[in-house]
Structure formats: structure tokens, C-alpha cells
N, C-alpha and C. Protein backbone atom coordinates (compact mmCIF):
# COMPACT_ATOMS: atom_id res chain seq x y z
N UNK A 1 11.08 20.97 43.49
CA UNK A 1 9.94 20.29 42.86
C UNK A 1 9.70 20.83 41.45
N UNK A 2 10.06 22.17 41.49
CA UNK A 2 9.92 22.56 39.99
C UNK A 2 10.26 22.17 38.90
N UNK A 3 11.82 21.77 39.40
CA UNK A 3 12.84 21.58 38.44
C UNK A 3 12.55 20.36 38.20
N UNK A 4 11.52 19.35 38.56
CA UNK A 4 11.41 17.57 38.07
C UNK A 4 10.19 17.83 37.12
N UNK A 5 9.32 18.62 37.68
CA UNK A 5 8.03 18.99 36.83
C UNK A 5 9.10 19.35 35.16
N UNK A 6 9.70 20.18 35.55
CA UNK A 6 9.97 20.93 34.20
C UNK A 6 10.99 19.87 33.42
N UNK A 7 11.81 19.20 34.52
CA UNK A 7 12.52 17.94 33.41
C UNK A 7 11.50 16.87 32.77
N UNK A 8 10.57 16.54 33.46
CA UNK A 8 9.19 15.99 32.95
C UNK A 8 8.83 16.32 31.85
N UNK A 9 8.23 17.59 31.70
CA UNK A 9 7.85 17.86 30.73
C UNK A 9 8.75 18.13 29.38
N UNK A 10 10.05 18.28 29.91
CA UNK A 10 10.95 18.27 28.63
C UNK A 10 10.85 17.09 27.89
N UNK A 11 10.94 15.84 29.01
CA UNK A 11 10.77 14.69 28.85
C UNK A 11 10.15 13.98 27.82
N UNK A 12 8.50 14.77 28.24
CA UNK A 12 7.53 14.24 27.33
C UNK A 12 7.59 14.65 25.72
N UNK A 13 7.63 16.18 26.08
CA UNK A 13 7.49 17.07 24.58
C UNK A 13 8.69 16.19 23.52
N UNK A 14 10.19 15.96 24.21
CA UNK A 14 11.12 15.66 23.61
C UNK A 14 10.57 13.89 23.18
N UNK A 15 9.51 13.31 23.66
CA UNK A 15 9.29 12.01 23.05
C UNK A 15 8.63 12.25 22.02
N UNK A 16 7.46 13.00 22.20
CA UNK A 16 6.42 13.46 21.32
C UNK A 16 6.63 13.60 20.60
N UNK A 17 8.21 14.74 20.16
CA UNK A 17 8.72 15.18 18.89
C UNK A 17 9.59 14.07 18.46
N UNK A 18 10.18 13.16 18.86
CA UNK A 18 10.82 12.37 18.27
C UNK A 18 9.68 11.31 17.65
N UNK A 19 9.08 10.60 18.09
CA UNK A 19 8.02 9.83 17.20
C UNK A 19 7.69 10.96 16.59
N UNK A 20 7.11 11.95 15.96
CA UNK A 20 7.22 12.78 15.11
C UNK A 20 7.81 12.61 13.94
N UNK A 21 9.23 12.99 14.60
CA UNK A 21 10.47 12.82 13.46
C UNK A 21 10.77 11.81 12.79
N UNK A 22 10.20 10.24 13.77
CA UNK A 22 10.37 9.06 13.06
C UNK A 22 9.77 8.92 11.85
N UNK A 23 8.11 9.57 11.99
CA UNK A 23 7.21 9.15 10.40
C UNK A 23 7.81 10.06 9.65
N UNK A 24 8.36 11.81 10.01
CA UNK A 24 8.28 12.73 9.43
C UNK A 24 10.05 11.84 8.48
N UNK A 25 10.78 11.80 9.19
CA UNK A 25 12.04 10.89 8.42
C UNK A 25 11.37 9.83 7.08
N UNK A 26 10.63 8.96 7.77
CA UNK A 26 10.45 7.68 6.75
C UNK A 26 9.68 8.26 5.65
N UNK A 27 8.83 9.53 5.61
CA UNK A 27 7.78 9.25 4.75
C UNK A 27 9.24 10.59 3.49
N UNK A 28 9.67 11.46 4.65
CA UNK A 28 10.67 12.12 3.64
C UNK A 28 11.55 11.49 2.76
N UNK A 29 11.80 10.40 3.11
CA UNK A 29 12.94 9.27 2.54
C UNK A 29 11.83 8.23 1.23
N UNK A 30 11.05 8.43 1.34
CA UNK A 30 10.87 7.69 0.19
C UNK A 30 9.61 8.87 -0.69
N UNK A 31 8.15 8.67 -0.25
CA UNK A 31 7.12 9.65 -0.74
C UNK A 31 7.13 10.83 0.09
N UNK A 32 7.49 11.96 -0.41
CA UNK A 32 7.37 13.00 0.78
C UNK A 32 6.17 13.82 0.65
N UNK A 33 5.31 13.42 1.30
CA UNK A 33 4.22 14.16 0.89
C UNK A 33 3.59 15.52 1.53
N UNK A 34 2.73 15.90 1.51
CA UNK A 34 2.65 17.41 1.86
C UNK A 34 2.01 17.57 3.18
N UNK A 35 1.88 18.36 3.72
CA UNK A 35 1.65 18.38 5.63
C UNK A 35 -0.06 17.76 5.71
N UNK A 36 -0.79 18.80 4.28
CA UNK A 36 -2.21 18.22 4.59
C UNK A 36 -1.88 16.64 4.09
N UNK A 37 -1.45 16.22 3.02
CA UNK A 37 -1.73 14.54 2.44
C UNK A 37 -1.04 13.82 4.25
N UNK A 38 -0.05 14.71 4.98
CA UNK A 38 0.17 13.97 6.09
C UNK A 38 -0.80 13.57 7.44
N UNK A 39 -1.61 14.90 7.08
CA UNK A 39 -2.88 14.71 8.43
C UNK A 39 -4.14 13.81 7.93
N UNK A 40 -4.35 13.83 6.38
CA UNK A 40 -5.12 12.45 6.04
C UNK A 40 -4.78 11.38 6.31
N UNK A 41 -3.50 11.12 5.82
CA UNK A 41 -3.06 9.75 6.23
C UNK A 41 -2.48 9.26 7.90
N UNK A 42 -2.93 10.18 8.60
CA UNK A 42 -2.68 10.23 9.86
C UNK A 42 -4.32 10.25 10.49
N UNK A 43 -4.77 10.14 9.31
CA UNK A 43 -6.52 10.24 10.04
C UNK A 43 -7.01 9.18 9.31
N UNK A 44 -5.78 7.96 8.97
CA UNK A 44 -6.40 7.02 8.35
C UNK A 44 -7.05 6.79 6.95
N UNK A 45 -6.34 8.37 6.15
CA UNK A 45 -7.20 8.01 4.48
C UNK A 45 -5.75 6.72 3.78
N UNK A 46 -5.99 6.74 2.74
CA UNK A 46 -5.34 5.89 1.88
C UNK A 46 -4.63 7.16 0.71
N UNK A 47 -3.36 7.19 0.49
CA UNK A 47 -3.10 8.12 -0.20
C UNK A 47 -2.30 7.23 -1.78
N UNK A 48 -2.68 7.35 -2.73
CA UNK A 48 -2.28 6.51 -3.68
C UNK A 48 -2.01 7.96 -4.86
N UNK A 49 -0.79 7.62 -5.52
CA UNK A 49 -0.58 8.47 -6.93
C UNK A 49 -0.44 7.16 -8.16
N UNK A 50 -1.26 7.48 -8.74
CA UNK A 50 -1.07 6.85 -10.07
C UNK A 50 -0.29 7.17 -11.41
N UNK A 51 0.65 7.35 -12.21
CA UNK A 51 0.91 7.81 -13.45
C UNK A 51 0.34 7.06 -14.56
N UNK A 52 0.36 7.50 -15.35
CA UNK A 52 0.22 6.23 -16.67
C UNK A 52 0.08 7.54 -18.35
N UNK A 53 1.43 7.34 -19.18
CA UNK A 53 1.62 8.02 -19.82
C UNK A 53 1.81 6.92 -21.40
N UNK A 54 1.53 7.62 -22.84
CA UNK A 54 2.03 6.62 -23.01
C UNK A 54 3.09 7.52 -24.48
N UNK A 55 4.16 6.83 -24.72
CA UNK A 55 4.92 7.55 -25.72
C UNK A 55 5.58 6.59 -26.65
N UNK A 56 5.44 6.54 -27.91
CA UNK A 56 5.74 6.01 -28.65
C UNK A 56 5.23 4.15 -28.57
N UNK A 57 3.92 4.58 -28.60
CA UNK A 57 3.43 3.15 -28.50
C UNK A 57 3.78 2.41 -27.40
N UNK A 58 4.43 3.18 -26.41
CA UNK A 58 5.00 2.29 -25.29
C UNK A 58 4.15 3.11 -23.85
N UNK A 59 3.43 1.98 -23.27
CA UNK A 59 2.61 2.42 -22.18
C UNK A 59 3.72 2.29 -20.84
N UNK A 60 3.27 3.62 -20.44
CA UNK A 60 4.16 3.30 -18.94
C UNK A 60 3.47 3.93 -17.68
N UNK A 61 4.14 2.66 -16.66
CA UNK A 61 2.53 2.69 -15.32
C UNK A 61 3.42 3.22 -14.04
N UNK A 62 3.69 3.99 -13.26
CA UNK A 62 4.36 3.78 -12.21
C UNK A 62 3.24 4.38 -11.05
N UNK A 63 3.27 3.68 -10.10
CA UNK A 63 2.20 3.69 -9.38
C UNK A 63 2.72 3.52 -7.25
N UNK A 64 2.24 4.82 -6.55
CA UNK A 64 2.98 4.61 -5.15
C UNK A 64 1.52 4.93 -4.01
N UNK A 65 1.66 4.36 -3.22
CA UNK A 65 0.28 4.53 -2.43
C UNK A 65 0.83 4.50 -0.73
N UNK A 66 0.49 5.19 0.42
CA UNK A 66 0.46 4.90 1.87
C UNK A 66 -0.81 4.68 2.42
N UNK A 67 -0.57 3.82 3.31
CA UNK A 67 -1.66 3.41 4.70
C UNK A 67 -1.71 3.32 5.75
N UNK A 68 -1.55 4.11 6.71
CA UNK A 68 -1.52 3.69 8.02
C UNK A 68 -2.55 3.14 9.04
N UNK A 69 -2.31 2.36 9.83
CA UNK A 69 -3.18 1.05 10.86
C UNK A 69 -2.68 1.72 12.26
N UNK A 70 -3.69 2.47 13.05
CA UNK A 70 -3.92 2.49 14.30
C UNK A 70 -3.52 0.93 14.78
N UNK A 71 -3.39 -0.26 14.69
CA UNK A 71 -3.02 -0.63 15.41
C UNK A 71 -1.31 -1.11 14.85
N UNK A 72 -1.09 -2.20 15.92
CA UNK A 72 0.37 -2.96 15.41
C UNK A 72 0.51 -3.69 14.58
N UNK A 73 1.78 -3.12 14.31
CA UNK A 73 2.29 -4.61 12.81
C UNK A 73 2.03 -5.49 13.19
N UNK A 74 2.08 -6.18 14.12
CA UNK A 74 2.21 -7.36 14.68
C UNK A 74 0.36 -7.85 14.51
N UNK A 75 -0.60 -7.04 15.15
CA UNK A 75 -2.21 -7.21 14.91
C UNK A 75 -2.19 -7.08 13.63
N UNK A 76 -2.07 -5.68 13.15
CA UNK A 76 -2.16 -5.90 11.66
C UNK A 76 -2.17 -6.85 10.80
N UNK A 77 -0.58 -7.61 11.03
CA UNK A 77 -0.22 -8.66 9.69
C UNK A 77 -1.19 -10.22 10.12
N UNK A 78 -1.75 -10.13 11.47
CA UNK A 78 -2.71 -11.32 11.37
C UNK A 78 -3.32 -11.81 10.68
N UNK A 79 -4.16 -10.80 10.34
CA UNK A 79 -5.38 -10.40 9.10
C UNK A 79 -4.43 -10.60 7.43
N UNK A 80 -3.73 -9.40 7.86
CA UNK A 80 -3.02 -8.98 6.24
C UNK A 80 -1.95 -10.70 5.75
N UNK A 81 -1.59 -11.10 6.49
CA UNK A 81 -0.86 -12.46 6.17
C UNK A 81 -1.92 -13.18 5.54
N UNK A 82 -2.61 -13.45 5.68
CA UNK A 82 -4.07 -14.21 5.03
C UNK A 82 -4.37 -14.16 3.91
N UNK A 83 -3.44 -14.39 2.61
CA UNK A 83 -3.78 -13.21 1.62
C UNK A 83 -5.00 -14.36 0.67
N UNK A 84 -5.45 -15.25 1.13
CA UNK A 84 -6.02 -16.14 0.72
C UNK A 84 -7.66 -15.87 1.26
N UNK A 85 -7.29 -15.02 2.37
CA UNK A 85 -9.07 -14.85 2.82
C UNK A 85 -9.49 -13.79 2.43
N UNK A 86 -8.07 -12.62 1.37
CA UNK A 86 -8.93 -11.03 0.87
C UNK A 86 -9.93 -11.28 0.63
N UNK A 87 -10.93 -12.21 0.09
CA UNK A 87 -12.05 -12.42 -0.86
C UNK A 87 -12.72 -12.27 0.49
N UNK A 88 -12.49 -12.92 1.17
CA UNK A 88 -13.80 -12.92 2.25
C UNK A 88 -13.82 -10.75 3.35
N UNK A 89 -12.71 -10.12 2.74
CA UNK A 89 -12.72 -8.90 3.67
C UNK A 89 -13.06 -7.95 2.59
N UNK A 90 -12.85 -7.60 1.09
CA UNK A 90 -13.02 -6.81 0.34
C UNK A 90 -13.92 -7.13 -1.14
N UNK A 91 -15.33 -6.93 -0.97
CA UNK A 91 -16.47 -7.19 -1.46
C UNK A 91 -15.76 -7.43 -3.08
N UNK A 92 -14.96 -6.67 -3.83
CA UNK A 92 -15.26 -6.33 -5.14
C UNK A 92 -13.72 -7.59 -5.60
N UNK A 93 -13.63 -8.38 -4.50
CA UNK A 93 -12.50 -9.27 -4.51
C UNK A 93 -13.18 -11.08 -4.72
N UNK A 94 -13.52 -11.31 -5.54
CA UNK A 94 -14.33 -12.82 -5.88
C UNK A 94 -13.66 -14.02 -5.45
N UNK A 95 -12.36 -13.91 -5.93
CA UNK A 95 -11.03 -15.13 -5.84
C UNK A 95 -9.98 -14.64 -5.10
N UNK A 96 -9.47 -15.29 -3.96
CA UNK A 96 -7.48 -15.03 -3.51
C UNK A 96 -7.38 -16.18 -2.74
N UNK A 97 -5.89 -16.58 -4.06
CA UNK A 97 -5.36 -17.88 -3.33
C UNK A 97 -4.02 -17.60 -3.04
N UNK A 98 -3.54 -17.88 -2.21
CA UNK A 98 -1.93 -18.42 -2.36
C UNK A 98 -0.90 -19.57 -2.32
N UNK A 99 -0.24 -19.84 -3.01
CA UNK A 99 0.55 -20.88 -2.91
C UNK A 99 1.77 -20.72 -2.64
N UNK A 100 2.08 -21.64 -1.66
CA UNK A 100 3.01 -20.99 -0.60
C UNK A 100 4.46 -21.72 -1.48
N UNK A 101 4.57 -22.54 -2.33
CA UNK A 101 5.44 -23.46 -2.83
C UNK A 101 5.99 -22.16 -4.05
N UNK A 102 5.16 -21.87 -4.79
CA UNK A 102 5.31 -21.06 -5.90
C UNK A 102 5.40 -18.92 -5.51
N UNK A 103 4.84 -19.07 -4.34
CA UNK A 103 4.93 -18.12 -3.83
C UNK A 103 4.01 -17.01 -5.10
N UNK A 104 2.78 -17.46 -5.44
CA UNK A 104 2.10 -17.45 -5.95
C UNK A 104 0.40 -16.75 -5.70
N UNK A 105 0.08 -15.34 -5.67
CA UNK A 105 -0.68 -14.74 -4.97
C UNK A 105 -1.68 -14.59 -6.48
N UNK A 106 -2.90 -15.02 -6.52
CA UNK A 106 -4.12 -14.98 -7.36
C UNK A 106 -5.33 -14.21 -6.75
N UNK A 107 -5.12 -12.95 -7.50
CA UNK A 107 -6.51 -12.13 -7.04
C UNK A 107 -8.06 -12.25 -8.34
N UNK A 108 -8.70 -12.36 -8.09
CA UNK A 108 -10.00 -12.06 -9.17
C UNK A 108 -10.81 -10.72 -9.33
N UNK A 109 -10.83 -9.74 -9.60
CA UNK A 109 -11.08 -8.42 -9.13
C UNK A 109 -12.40 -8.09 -10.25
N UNK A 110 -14.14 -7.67 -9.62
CA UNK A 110 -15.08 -7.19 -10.46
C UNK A 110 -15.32 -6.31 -10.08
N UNK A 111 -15.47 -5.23 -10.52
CA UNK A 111 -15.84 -3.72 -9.56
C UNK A 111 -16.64 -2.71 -11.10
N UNK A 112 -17.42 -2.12 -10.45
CA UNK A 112 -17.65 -0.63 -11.48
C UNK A 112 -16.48 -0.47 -12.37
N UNK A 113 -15.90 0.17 -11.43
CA UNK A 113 -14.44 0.70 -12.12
C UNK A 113 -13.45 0.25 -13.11
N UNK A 114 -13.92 -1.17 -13.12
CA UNK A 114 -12.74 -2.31 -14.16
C UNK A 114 -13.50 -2.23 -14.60
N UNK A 115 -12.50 -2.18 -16.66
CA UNK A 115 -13.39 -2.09 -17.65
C UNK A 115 -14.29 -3.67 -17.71
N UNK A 116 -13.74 -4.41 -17.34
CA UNK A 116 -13.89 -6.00 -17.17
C UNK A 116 -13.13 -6.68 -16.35
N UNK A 117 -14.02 -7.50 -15.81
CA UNK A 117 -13.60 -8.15 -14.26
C UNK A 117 -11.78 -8.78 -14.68
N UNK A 118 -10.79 -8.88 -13.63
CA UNK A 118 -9.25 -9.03 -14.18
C UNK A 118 -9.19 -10.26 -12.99
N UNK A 119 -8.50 -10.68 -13.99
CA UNK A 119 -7.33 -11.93 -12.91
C UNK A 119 -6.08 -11.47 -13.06
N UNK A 120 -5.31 -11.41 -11.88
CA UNK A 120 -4.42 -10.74 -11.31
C UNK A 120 -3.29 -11.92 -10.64
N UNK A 121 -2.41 -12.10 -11.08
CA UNK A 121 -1.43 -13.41 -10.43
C UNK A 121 0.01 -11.98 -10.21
N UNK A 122 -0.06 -12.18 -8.90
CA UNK A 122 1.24 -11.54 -7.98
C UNK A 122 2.32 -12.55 -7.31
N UNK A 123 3.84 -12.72 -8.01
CA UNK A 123 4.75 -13.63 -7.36
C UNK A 123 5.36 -12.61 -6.28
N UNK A 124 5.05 -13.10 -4.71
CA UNK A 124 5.31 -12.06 -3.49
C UNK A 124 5.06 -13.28 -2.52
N UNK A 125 6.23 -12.72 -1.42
CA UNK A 125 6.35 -13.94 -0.16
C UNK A 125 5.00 -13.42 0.84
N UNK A 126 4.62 -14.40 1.12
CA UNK A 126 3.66 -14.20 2.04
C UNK A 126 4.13 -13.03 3.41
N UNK A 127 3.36 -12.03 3.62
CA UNK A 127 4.13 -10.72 4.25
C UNK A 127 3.42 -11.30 5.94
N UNK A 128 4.99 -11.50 6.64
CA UNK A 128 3.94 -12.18 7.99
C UNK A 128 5.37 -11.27 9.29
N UNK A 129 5.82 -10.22 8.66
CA UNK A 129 6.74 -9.62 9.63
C UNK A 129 7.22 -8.43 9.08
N UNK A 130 7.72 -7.00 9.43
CA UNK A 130 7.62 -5.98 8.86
C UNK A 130 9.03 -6.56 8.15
N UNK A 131 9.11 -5.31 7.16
CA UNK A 131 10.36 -5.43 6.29
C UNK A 131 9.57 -5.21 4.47
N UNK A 132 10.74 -5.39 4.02
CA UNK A 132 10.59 -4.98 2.59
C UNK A 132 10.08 -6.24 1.92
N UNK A 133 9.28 -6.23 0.92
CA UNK A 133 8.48 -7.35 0.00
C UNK A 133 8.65 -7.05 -1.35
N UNK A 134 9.28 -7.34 -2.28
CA UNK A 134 9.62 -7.31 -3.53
C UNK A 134 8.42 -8.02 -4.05
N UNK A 135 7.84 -7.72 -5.59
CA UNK A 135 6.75 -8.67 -5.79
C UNK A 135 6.60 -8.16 -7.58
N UNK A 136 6.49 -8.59 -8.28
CA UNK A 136 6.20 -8.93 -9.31
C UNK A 136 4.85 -9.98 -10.04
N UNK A 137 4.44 -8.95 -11.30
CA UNK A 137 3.41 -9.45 -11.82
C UNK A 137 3.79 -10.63 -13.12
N UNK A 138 3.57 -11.41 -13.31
CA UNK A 138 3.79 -12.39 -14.39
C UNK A 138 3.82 -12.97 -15.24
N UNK A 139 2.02 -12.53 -15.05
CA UNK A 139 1.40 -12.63 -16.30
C UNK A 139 -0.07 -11.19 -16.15
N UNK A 140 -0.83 -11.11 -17.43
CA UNK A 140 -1.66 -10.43 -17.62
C UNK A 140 -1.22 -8.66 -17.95
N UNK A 141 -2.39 -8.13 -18.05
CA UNK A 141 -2.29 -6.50 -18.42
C UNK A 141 -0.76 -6.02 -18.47
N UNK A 142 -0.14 -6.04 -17.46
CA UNK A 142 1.17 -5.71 -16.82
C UNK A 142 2.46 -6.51 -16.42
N UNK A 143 2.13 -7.43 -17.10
CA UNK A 143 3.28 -8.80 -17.30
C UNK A 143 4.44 -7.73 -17.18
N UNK A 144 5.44 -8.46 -16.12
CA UNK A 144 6.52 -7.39 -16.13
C UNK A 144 6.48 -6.64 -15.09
N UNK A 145 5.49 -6.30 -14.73
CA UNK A 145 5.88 -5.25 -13.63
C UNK A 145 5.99 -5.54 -12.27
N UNK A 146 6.73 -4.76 -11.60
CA UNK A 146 7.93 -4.86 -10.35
C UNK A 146 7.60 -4.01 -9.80
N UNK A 147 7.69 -4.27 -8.11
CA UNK A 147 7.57 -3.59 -7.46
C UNK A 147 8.10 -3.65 -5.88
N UNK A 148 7.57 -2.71 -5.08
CA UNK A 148 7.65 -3.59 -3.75
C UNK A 148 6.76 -2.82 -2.79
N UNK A 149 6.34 -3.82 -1.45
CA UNK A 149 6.07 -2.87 -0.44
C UNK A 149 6.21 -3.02 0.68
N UNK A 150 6.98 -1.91 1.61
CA UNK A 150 7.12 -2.37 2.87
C UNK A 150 6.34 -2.18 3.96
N UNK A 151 6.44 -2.73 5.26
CA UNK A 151 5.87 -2.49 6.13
C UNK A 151 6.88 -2.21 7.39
N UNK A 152 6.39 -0.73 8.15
CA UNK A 152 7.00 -0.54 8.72
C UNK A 152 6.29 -0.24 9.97
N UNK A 153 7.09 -0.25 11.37
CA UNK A 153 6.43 0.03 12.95
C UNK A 153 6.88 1.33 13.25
N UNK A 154 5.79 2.81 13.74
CA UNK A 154 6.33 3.91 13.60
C UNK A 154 5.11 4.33 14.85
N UNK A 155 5.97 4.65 15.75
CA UNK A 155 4.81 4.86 16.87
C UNK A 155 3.62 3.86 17.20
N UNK A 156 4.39 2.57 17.21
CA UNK A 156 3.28 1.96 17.78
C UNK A 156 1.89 1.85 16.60
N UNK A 157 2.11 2.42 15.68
CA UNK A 157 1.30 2.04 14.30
C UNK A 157 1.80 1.11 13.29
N UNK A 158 1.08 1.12 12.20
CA UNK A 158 1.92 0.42 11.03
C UNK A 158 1.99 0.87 10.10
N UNK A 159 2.59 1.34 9.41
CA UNK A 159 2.61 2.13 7.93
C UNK A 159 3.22 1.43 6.90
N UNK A 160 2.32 1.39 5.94
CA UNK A 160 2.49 0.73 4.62
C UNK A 160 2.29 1.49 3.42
N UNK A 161 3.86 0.85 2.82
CA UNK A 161 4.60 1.73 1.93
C UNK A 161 4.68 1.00 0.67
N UNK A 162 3.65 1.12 -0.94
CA UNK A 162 3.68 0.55 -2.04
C UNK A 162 3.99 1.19 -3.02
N UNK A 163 5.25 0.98 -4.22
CA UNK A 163 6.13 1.44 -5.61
C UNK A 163 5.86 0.79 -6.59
N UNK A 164 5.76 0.80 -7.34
CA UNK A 164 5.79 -0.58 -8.38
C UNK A 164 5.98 0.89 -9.80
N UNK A 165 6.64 -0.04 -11.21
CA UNK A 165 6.51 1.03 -12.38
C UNK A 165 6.42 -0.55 -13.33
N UNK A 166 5.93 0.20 -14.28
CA UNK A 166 6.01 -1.29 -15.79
C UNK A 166 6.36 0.11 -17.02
N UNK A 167 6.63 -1.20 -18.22
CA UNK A 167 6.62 -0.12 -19.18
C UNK A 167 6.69 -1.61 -20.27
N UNK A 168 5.50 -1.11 -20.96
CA UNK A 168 5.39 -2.05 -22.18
C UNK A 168 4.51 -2.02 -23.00
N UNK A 169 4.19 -2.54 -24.02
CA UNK A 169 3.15 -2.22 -25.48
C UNK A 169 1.66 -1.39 -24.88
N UNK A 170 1.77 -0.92 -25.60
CA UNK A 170 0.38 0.15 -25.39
C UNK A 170 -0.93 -0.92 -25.02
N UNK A 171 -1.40 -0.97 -24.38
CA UNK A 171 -2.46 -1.90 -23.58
C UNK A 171 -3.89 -0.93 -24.44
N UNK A 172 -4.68 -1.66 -24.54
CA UNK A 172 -6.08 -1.58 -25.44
C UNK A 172 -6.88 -0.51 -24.33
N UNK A 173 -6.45 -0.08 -23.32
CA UNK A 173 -6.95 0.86 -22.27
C UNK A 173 -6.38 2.19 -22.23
N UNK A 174 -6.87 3.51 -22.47
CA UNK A 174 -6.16 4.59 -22.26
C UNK A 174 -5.99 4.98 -20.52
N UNK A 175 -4.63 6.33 -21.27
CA UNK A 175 -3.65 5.79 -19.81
C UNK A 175 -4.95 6.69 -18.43
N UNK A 176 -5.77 7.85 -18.95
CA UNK A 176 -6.77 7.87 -17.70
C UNK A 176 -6.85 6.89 -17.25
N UNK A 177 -8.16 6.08 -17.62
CA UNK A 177 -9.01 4.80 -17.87
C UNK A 177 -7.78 3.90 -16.39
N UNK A 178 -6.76 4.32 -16.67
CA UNK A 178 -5.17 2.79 -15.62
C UNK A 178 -5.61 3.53 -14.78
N UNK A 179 -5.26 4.99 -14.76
CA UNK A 179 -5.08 5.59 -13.40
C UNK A 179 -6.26 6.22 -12.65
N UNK A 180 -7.40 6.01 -13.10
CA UNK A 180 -8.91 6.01 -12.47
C UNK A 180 -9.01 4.42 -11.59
N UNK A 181 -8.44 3.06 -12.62
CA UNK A 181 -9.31 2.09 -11.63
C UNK A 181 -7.99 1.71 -10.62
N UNK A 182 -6.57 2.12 -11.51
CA UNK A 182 -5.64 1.77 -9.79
C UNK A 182 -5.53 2.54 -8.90
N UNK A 183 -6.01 3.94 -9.18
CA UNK A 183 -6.14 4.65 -7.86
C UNK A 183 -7.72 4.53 -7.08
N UNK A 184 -8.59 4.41 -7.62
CA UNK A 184 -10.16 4.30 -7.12
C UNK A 184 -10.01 3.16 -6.01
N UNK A 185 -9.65 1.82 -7.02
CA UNK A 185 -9.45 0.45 -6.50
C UNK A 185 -8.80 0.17 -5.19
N UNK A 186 -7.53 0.90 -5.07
CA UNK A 186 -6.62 1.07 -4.32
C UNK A 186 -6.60 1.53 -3.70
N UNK A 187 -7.34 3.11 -3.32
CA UNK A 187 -7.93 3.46 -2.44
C UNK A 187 -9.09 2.60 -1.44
N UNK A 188 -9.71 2.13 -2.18
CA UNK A 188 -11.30 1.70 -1.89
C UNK A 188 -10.48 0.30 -1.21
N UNK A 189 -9.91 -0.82 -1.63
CA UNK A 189 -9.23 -1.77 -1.42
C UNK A 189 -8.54 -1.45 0.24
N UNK A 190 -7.97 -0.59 0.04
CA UNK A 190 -7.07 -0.58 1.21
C UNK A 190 -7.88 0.59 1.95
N UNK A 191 -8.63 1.34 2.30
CA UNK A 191 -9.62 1.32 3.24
C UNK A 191 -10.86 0.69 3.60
N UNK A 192 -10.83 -0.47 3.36
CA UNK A 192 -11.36 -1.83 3.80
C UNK A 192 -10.66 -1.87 4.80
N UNK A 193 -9.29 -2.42 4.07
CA UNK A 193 -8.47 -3.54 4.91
C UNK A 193 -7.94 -3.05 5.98
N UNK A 194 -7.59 -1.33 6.16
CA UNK A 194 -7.01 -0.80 7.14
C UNK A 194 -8.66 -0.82 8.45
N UNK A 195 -9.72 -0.82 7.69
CA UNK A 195 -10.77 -0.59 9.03
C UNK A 195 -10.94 -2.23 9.50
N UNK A 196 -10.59 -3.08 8.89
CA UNK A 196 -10.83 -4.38 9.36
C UNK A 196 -9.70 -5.62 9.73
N UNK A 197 -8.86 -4.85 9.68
CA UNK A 197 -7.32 -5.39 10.32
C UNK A 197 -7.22 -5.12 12.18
């Protein structure tokens, strides 16, 4: 009887540590972040790094953020596929449309934090299954900039993984000023959406 107890428990510990290893793998492979930024984002904060430098008249933005959702991709992307009802889940969000022809994502964004309220047009496929999302901006502030973000299933959670960089004429905003309202925003934005998904 001992010996089933004790294969048991090898059993378990050896699952335990492997979902472990799964986030501890994914998050090493792209943002590797540090054990505490791992127990925040394991307690549900929003972890976002902003850069924004600028050299020789040339502004440059590169910008990476995680989120993880207690529940499933699958619950999750119910909500998050909707990208037309953000307005109705994240207060400081006025306008979001999408057009599914043009693949065409329109945000309206007024908050404290923006020097002035922004319209925001994102070309990105409507995200309705995990995997990678390429997405690009088109027009406005950051015309040009590229990015992507994926979504991935890791213990029965969902973890979401956003990159994006631009680099172009010095924008009438200093580079603090970028990386106060895309990290504030972005934070604040996506702990909404993770408590109401």
C-alpha cells in the first residue's frame, strides 16, 4: 500500500512541476521576467514595459506587456472576440468598431492620461482561437507600427502575450509623456478586461 501512496504522490508533484515548467518555458522564450514580476502576474496584475527613446530626430517606441485569465481561452476569447463591444467593458474607451471585410479595428480612447482624446485604427484579424495575431497600426501617432499578440492555453489559464516596436519622426510628445500613457493605459485597460472576461 505504501508503494501506490508514494507512486501517487510522485504522480502528482511530477504534474504540478510540469505545468510549472510549461509557463516557466513560454514566458522564458519570449519576456523572461523575474520570479516576483512572475507571482504578480500569476496573481493576476498586468505587467507591461514601455520604451520610448528618441535619437536623431527619430522617435522610437517598442512596447511588450503579459496577462493572465484564471479562466479558459476558450471563456476568455468570448468576451475578448467582441472587439466591437470594448466600449461597452472599459470606461475610458468611447468608440470600437470592427470591420470584418477590412479587418479593420477602430478604438476612440479619452482618459486623464492622454494628452488628448486619440483615435486609434488597428489592421488585426478578429482573435476568436489561441495562436499568434500580427496587427499593425495605419494610420495616426504611430503609422507604421507592427506588432503582434498571442494567446496562449497554459494550465488551464490563458496567457496573453503583446510586442509591437515603431520608429519614426519625432512625434510633438516627449518620449516619458509615450511611456506614462502606454503603460498606465495598458495596464488599467487590460485589468478591466482580465476581471470581466
Amino acid at each position: 500500500m505504501k508503494v501506490f501512496t508514494i507512486i501517487a504522490i510522485f504522480l502528482i508533484c511530477s504534474n504540478v512541476y510540469a505545468k510549472q515548467d510549461i509557463l516557466k518555458s513560454y514566458l522564458k522564450s519570449n519576456w523572461d521576467i523575474n520570479k516576483t514580476q512572475k507571482i504578480y502576474l500569476e496573481k493576476g496584475e498586468i505587467l507591461v514595459e514601455s520604451d520610448v527613446t528618441t535619437t536623431a530626430k527619430i522617435q522610437h517606441f517598442k512596447f511588450r506587456a503579459y496577462a493572465l485569465s484564471n479562466k479558459t481561452c476558450r471563456k476568455a476569447l468570448r468576451k475578448l472576440s467582441m472587439l466591437e463591444n470594448f466600449k461597452n467593458l472599459i470606461g475610458f474607451i468611447t468608440r470600437s468598431t470592427y470591420q470584418e471585410e477590412s479587418k479593420l479595428f477602430t478604438l476612440r480612447a479619452d482618459h486623464a492620461l492622454l494628452p488628448s482624446a486619440m483615435l486609434i485604427n488597428i489592421i488585426v484579424d478578429r482573435p476568436t482561437k489561441t495562436g499568434k495575431y500580427q496587427f499593425t497600426f495605419p494610420t495616426g501617432m504611430f503609422t507604421g507600427l507592427k506588432g503582434y499578440f498571442e494567446i496562449t492555453s497554459v494550465n488551464k489559464k490563458c496567457l496573453f502575450y503583446a510586442k509591437s516596436a515603431w520608429s519614426g519622426k519625432k512625434s510633438k510628445h516627449p518620449d516619458f509623456l509615450i511611456e506614462l500613457f502606454s503603460e498606465g493605459l495598458s495596464k488599467i485597460a487590460g485589468g478591466i478586461l482580465m476581471r470581466k472576461i
